[in-house]
Each structure stands twice: as structure tokens, then as C-alpha cells.
C-alpha atoms as a PDB file:
ATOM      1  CA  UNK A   1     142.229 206.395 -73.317  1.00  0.00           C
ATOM      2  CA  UNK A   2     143.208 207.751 -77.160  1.00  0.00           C
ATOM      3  CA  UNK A   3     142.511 211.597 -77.607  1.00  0.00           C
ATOM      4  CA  UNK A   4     142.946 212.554 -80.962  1.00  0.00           C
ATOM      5  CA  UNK A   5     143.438 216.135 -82.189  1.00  0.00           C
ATOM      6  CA  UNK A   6     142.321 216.224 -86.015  1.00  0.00           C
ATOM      7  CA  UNK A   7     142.244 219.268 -88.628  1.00  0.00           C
ATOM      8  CA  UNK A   8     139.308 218.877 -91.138  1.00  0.00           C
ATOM      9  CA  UNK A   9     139.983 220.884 -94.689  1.00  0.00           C
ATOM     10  CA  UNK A  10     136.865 221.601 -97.039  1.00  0.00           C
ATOM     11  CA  UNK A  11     137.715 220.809-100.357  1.00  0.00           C
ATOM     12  CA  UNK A  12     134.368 221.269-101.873  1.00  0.00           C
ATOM     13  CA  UNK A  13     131.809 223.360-100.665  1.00  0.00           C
ATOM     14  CA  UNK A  14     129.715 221.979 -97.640  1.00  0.00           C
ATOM     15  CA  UNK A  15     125.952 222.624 -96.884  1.00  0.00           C
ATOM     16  CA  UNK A  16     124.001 221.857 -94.145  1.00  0.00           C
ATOM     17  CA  UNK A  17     120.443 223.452 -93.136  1.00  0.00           C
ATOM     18  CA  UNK A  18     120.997 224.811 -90.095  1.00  0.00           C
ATOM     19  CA  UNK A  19     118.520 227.515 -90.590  1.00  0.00           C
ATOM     20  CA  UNK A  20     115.933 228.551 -92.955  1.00  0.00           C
ATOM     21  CA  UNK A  21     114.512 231.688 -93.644  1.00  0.00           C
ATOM     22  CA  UNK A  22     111.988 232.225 -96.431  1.00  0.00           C
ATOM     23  CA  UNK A  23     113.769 230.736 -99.323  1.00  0.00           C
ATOM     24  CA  UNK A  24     117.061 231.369 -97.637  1.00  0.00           C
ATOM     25  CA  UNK A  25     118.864 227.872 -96.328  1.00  0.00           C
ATOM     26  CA  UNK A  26     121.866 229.157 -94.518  1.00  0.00           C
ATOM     27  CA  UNK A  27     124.613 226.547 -93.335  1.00  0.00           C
ATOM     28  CA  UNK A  28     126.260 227.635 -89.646  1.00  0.00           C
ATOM     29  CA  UNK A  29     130.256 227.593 -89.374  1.00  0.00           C
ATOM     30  CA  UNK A  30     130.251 224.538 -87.031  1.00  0.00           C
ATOM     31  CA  UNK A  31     129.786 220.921 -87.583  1.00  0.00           C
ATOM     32  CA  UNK A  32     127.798 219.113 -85.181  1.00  0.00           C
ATOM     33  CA  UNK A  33     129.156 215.999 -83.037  1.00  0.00           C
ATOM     34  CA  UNK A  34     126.353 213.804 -84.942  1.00  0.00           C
ATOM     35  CA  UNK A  35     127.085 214.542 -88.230  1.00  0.00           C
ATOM     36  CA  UNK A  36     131.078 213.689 -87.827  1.00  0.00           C
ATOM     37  CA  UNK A  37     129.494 210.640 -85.965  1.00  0.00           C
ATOM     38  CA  UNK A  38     128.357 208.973 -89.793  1.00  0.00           C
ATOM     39  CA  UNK A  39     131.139 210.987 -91.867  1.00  0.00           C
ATOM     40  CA  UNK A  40     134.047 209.149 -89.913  1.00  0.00           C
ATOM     41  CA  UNK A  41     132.008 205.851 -90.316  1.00  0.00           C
ATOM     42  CA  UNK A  42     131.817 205.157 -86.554  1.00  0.00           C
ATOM     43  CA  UNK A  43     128.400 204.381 -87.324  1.00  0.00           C
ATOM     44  CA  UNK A  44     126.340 203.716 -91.018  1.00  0.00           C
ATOM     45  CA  UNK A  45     123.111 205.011 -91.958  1.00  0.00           C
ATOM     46  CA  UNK A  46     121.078 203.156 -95.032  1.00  0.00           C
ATOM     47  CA  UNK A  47     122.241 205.295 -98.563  1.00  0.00           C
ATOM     48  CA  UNK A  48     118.172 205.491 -98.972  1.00  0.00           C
ATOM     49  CA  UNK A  49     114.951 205.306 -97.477  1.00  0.00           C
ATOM     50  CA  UNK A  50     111.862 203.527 -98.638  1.00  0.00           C
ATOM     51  CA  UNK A  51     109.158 206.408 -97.854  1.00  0.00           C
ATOM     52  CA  UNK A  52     111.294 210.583 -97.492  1.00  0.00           C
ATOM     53  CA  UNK A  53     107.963 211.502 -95.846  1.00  0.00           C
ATOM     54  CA  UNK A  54     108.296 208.685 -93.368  1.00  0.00           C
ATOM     55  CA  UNK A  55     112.046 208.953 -92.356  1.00  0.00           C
ATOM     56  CA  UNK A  56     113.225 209.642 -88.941  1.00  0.00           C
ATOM     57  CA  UNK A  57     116.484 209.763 -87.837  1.00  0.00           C
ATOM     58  CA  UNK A  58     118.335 206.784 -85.469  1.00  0.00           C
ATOM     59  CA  UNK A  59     120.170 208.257 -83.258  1.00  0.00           C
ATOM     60  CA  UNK A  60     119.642 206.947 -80.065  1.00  0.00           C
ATOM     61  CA  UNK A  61     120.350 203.458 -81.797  1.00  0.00           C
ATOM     62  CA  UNK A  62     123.146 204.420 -83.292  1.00  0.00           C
ATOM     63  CA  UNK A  63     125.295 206.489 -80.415  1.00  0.00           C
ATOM     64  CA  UNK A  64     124.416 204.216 -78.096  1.00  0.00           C
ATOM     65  CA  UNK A  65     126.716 201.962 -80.083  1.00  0.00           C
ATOM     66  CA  UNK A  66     129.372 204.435 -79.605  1.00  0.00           C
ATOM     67  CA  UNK A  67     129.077 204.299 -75.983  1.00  0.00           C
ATOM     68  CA  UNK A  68     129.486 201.459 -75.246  1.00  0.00           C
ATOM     69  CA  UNK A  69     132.425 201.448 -77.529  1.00  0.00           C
ATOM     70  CA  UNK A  70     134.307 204.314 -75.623  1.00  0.00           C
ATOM     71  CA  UNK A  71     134.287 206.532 -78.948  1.00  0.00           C
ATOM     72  CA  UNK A  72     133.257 210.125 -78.685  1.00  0.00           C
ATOM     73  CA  UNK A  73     133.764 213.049 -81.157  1.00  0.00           C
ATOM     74  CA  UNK A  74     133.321 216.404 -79.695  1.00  0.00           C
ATOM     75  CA  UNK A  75     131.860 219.316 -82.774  1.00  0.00           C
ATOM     76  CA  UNK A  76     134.281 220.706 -85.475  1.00  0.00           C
ATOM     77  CA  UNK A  77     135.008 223.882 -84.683  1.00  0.00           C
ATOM     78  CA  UNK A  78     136.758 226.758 -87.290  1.00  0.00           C
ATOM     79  CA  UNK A  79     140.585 227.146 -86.921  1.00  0.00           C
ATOM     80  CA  UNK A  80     140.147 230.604 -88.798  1.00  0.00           C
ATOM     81  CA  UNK A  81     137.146 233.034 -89.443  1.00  0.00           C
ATOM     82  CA  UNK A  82     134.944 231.194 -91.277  1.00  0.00           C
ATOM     83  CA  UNK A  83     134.680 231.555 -95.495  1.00  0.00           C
ATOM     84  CA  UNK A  84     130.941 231.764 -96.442  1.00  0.00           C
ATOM     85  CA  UNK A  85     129.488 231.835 -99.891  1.00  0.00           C
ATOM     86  CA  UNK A  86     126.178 232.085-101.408  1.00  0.00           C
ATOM     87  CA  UNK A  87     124.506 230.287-104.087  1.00  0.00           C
ATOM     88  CA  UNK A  88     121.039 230.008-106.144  1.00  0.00           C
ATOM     89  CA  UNK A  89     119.391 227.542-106.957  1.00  0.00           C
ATOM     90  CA  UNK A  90     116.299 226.762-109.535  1.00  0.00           C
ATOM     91  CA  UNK A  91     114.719 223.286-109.958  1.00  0.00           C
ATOM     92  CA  UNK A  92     111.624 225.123-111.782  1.00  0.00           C
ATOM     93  CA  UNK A  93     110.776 223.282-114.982  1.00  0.00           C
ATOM     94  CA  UNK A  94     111.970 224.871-118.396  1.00  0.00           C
ATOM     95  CA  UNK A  95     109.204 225.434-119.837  1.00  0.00           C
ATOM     96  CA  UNK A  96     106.818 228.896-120.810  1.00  0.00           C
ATOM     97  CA  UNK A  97     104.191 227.775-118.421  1.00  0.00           C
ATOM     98  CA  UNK A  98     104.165 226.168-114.704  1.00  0.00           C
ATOM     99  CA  UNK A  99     101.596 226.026-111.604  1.00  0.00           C
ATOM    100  CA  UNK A 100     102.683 225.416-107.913  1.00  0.00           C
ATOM    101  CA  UNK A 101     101.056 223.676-105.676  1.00  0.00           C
ATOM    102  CA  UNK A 102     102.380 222.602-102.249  1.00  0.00           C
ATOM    103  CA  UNK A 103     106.001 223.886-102.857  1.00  0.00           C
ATOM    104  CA  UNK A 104     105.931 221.839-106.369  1.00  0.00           C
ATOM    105  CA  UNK A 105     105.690 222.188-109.978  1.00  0.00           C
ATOM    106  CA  UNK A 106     102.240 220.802-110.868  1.00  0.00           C
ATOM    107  CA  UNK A 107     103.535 220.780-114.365  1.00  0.00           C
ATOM    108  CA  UNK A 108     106.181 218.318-114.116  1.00  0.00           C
ATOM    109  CA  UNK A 109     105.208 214.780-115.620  1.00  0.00           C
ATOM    110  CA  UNK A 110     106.482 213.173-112.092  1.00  0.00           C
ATOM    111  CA  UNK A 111     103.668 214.939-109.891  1.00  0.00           C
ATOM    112  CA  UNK A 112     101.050 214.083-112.709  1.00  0.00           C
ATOM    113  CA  UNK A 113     101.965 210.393-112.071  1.00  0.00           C
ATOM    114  CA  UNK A 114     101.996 211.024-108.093  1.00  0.00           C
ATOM    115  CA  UNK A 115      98.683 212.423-108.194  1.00  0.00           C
ATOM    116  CA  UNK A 116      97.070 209.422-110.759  1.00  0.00           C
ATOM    117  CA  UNK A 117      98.520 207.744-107.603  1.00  0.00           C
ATOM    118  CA  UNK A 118      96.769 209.790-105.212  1.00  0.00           C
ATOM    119  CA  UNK A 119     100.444 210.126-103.860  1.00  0.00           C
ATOM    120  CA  UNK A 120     100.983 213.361-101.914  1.00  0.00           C
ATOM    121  CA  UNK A 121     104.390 215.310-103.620  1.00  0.00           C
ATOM    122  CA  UNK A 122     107.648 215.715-100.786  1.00  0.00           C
ATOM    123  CA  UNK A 123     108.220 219.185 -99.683  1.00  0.00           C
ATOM    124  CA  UNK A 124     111.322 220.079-101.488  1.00  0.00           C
ATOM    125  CA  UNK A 125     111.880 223.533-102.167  1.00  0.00           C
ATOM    126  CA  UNK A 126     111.684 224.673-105.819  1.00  0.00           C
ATOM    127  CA  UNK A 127     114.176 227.687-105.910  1.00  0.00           C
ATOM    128  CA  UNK A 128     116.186 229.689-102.969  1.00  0.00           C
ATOM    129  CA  UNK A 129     119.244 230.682-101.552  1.00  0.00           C
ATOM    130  CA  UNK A 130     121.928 228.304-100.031  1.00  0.00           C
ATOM    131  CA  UNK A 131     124.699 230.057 -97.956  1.00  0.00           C
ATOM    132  CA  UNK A 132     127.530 227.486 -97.915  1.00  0.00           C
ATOM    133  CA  UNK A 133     130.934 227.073 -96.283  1.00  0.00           C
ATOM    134  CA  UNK A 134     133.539 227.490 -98.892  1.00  0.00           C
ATOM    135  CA  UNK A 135     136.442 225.409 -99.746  1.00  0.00           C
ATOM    136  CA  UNK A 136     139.643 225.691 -98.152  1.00  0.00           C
ATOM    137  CA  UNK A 137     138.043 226.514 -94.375  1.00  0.00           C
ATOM    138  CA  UNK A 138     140.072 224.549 -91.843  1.00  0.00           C
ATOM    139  CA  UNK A 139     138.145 223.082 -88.397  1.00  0.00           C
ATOM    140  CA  UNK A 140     139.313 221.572 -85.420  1.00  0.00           C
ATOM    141  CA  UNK A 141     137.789 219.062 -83.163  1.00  0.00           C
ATOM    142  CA  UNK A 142     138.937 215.866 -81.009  1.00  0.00           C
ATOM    143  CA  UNK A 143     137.926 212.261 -80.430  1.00  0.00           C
ATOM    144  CA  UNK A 144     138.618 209.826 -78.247  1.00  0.00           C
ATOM    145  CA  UNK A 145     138.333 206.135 -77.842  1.00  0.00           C
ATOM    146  CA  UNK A 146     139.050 203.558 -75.751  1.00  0.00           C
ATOM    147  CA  UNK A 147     141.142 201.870 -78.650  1.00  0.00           C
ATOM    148  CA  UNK A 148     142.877 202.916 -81.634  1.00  0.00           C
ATOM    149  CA  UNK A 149     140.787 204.376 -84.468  1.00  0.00           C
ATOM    150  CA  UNK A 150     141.141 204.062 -88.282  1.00  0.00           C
ATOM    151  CA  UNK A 151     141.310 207.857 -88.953  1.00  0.00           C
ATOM    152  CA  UNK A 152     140.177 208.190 -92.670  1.00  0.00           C
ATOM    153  CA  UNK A 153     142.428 210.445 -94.786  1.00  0.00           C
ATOM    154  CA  UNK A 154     139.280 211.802 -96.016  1.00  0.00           C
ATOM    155  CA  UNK A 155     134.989 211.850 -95.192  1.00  0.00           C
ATOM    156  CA  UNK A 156     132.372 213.418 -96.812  1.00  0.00           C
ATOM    157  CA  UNK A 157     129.723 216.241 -95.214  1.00  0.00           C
ATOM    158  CA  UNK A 158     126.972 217.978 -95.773  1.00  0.00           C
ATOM    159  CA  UNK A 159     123.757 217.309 -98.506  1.00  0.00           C
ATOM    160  CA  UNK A 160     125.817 217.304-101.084  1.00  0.00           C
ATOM    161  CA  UNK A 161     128.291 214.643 -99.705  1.00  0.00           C
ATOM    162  CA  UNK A 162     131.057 217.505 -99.947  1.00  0.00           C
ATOM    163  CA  UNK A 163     134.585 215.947 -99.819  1.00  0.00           C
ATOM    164  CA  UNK A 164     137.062 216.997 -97.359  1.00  0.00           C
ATOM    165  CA  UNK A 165     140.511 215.996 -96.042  1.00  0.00           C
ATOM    166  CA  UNK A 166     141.356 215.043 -92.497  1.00  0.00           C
ATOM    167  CA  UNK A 167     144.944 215.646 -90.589  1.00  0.00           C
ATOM    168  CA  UNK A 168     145.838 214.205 -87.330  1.00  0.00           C
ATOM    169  CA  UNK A 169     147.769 216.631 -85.428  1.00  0.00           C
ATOM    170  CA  UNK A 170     148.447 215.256 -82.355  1.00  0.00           C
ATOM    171  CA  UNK A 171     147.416 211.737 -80.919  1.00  0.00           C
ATOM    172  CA  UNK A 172     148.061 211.333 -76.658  1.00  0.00           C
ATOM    173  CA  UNK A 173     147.600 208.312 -74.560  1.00  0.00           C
ATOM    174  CA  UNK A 174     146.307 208.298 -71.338  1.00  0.00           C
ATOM    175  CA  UNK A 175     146.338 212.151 -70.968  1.00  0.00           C
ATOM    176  CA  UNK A 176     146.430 213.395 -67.111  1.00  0.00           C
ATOM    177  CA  UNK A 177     143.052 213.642 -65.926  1.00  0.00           C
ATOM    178  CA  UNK A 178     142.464 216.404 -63.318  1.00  0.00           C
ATOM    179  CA  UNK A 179     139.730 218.613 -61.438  1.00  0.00           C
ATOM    180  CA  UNK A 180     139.990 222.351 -62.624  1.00  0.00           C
ATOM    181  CA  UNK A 181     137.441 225.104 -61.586  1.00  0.00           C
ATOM    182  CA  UNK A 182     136.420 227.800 -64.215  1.00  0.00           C
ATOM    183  CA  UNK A 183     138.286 226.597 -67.598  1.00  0.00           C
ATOM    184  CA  UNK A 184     137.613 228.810 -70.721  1.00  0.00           C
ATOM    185  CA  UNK A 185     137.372 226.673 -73.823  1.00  0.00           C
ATOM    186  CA  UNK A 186     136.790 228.656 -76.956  1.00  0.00           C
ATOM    187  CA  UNK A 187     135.873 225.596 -79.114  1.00  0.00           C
ATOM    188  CA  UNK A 188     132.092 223.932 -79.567  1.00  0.00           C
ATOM    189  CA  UNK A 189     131.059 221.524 -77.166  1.00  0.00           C
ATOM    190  CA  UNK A 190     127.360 219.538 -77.384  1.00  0.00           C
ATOM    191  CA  UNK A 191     125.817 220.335 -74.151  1.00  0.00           C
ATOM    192  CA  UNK A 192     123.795 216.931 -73.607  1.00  0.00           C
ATOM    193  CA  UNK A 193     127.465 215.322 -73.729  1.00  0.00           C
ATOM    194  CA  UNK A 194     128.731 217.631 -71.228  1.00  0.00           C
ATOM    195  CA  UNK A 195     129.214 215.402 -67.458  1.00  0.00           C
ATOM    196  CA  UNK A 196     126.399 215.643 -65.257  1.00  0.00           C
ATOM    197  CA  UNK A 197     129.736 216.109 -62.568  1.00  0.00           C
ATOM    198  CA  UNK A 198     130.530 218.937 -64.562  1.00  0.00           C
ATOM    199  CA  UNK A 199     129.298 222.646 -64.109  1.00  0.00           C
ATOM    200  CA  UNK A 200     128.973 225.045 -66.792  1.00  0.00           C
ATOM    201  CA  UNK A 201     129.221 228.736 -65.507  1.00  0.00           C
ATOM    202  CA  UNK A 202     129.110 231.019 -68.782  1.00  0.00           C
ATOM    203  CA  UNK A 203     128.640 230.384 -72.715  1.00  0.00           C
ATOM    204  CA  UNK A 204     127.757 231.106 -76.200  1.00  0.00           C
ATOM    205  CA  UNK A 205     124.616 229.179 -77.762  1.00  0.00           C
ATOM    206  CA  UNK A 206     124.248 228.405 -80.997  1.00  0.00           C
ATOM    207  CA  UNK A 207     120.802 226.882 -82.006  1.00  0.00           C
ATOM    208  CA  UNK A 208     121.086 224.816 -84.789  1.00  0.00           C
ATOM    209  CA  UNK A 209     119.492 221.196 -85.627  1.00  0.00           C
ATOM    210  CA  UNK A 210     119.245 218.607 -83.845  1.00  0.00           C
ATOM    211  CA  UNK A 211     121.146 219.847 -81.399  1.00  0.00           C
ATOM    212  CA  UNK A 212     121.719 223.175 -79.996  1.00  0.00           C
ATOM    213  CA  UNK A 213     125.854 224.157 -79.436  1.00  0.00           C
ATOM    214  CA  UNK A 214     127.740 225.691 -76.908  1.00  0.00           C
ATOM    215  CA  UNK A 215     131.180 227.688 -77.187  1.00  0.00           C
ATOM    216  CA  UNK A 216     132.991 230.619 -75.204  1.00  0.00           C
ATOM    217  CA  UNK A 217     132.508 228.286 -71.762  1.00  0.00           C
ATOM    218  CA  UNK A 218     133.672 228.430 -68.498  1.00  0.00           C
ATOM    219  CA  UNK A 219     133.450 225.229 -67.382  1.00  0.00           C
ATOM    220  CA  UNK A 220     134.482 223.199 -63.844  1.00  0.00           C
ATOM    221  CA  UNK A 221     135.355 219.391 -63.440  1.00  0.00           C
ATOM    222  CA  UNK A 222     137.438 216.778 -64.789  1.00  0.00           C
ATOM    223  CA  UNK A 223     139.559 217.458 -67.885  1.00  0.00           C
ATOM    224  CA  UNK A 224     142.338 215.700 -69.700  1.00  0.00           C
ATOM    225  CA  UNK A 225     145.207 217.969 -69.863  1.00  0.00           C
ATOM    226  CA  UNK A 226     146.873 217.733 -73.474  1.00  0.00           C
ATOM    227  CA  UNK A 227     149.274 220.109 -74.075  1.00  0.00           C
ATOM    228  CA  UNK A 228     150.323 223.446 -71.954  1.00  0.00           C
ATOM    229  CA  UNK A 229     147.182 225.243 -72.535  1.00  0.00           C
ATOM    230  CA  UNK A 230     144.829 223.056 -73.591  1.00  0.00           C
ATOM    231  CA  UNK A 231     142.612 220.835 -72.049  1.00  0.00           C
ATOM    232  CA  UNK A 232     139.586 218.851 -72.974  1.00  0.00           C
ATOM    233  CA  UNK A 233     136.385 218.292 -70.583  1.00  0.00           C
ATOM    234  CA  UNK A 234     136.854 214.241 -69.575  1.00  0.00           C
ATOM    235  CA  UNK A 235     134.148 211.835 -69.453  1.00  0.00           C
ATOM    236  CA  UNK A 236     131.936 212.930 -72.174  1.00  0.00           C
ATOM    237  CA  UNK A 237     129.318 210.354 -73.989  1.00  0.00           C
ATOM    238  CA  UNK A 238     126.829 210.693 -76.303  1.00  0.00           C
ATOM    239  CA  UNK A 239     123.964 211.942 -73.811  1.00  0.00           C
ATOM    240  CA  UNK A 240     120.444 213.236 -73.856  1.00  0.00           C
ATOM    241  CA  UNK A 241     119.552 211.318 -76.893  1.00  0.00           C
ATOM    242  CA  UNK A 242     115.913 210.852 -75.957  1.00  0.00           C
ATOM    243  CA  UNK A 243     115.513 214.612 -76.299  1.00  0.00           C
ATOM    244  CA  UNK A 244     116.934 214.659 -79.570  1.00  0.00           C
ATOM    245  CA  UNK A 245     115.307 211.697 -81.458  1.00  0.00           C
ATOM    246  CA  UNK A 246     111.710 212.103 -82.620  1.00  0.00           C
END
């Protein structure tokens, strides 16, 4: 077994919707296990879909695959306090006079089309709020593998396809695996990937899509011991992915 500690480095500013409020989409400091999952290409998704109304994510399909390959990716957690900035946005049409209909311009030539179509417009949102992390925040996060892993020198996350640069830190091979009882780990874990051997005692949630997240644990059962100090929870897979698909 390959464990691989990486550092991930925002260059641009990365958005995700983990929540939305009103017209305020606010990105959490984390990023989930899933998400790294496509940005490391482990797995591909299509660029584009035929129908955005009809589109439902794959992944049950496509972690499976990473099963049986013996590759896991835990969440990226920050290395610092987190760097958050807010932004506005407008997509409203420049012009003296618009109407709204279901979260659209009606005025915009595109949704007169749509409707000679009979074609029902996509819910996008017109104007709002994005909260974003900011460039220059620093994450952690490991993955392991059964074999060695092409670590790109840099992936892109987020909506906006948001470019950032990846470090390896430290790379072990066949770790010591051990039992431990009550192990604090102050980094994000996905709880579906968590052994069923395993017992969690204490932790922070964090409920964000399509997974909720789990950090401050105290946590009993196997771990690979890495480094004096630090530890990572063995055995976890990609898990609970019926609950999580659609």
C-alpha cells in the first residue's frame, strides 16, 4: 500500500455551492473526497450533457471503479485558517426594460426561442452573491493506492474549473498498520468511507453536498501510522454510495 501526503495551493479562486441562501451561494473551506475523485483524473466525467435538466450524477459507477482499483482520496482539508472572499454577480440583460419569469429574463432572445419551442428555461440564477475561497489557501489531504499514482503537478476545482497546484510532501510504503483506541484526527474524513470495524466516538459535522463531512474525531480501529504523530484511519473505500446517488 502507497499513502500519499499532498498539499493543494489555490491559484485562482475556487467555488463550489455548498450552501445557498436567498441569492447568497457560499462555498465551505473543505473539498469533498468526490470532487478530488474527477480533479486528479482517477475517474472522467463527459465535458457536457445532452439535457442540464436531465443530468444526474454517476457516482456509484464511477467509485466503484476506484475500488476495485485500491485508490482512495480522503477530503482536502485547510493547512491554515481559511481565506474567503465575496463576489457579485449579474447575468441580467443590458437593456432599460426586462421581465422574470421562473428565475429568467423573459426578455432575452434565447428564452423567446425556448418558449416558440415550448422548451421550459434551466433554473440558473440571474444575479447573487458567491462567497469563494481565495487564492493562495493551502489544503491537505492523503491518498492511497494499491500502486503508484501519476500525481498531476496541477488539477482544476470548483464551477469555474479554478486552477491549482499540487505538492507531494511525503510518499510511504507499506505504512505499519495497527489497532489504536480513541485517536483525535483534526482533518476531514467522509463518514460513509469510514470502516464498518471502526468506531467513531466524538466529531464535528459539516453538511455540505453530496455528502455530509466529519472533522475533530475520536476515532478507534486500524490506522496506518505515518510519521510520529500522525496516523491515518486504514481500510477506507468509497462506501455508502447508494445513499448518495439519486
Amino acid at each position: 500500500m502507497l499513502v500519499y501526503e499532498l498539499e493543494i495551493t489555490l491559484q485562482e479562486r475556487v467555488f463550489f455551492a455548498s450552501r445557498e441562501i436567498d441569492k447568497f451561494f457560499l462555498t465551505e473551506p473543505v473539498i469533498g473526497n468526490y470532487a478530488l475523485a474527477y480533479a486528479f483524473n482517477l475517474v472522467t466525467a463527459p465535458y457536457r450533457v445532452g439535457d442540464v435538466k436531465n443530468e444526474e450524477p454517476v457516482y456509484k459507477v464511477d467509485l466503484t471503479s476506484l475500488n476495485r482499483r485500491g485508490i482512495y482520496l480522503t477530503p482536502a482539508t485547510p493547512l491554515q485558517k481559511p481565506v474567503l472572499v465575496v463576489e457579485r454577480f449579474n447575468a441580467l440583460t443590458d437593456s432599460y426594460w426586462y421581465q422574470m419569469s421562473p428565475n429568467v429574463v423573459v426578455g432575452d432572445l434565447a428564452y423567446k426561442l425556448d418558449k416558440e419551442l415550448k422548451r421550459r428555461p434551466a433554473n440558473f440564477p440571474q444575479e447573487g452573491y458567491l462567497r469563494l475561497l481565495d487564492r493562495g489557501n493551502r489544503l491537505g489531504m492523503f491518498l492511497c493506492s494499491r500502486e503508484e499514482v501519476d500525481i498531476p503537478p496541477y488539477i482544476r476545482l470548483g464551477k469555474f474549473n479554478s486552477k491549482a497546484r499540487v505538492k507531494i510532501v511525503q510518499q510511504w510504503e507499506n505504512p505499519p498498520r495497527m489497532y489504536r483506541e480513541d485517536v483525535p484526527i483534526d482533518y476531514y474524513l467522509n463518514p460513509l468511507d469510514i470502516p464498518a470495524s471502526s468506531r467513531v466516538k466524538l466529531f464535528d459535522l459539516l453538511s455540505v453536498p453530496p455528502v455530509p463531512l466529519i472533522k475533530n474525531i475520536v476515532l478507534s480501529g486500524e490506522f496506518y501510522q505515518l510519521a510520529k504523530g500522525k496516523c491515518l484511519p486504514a481500510g477506507m473505500a468509497f462506501g455508502g454510495l447508494e445513499e448518495c446517488a439519486p
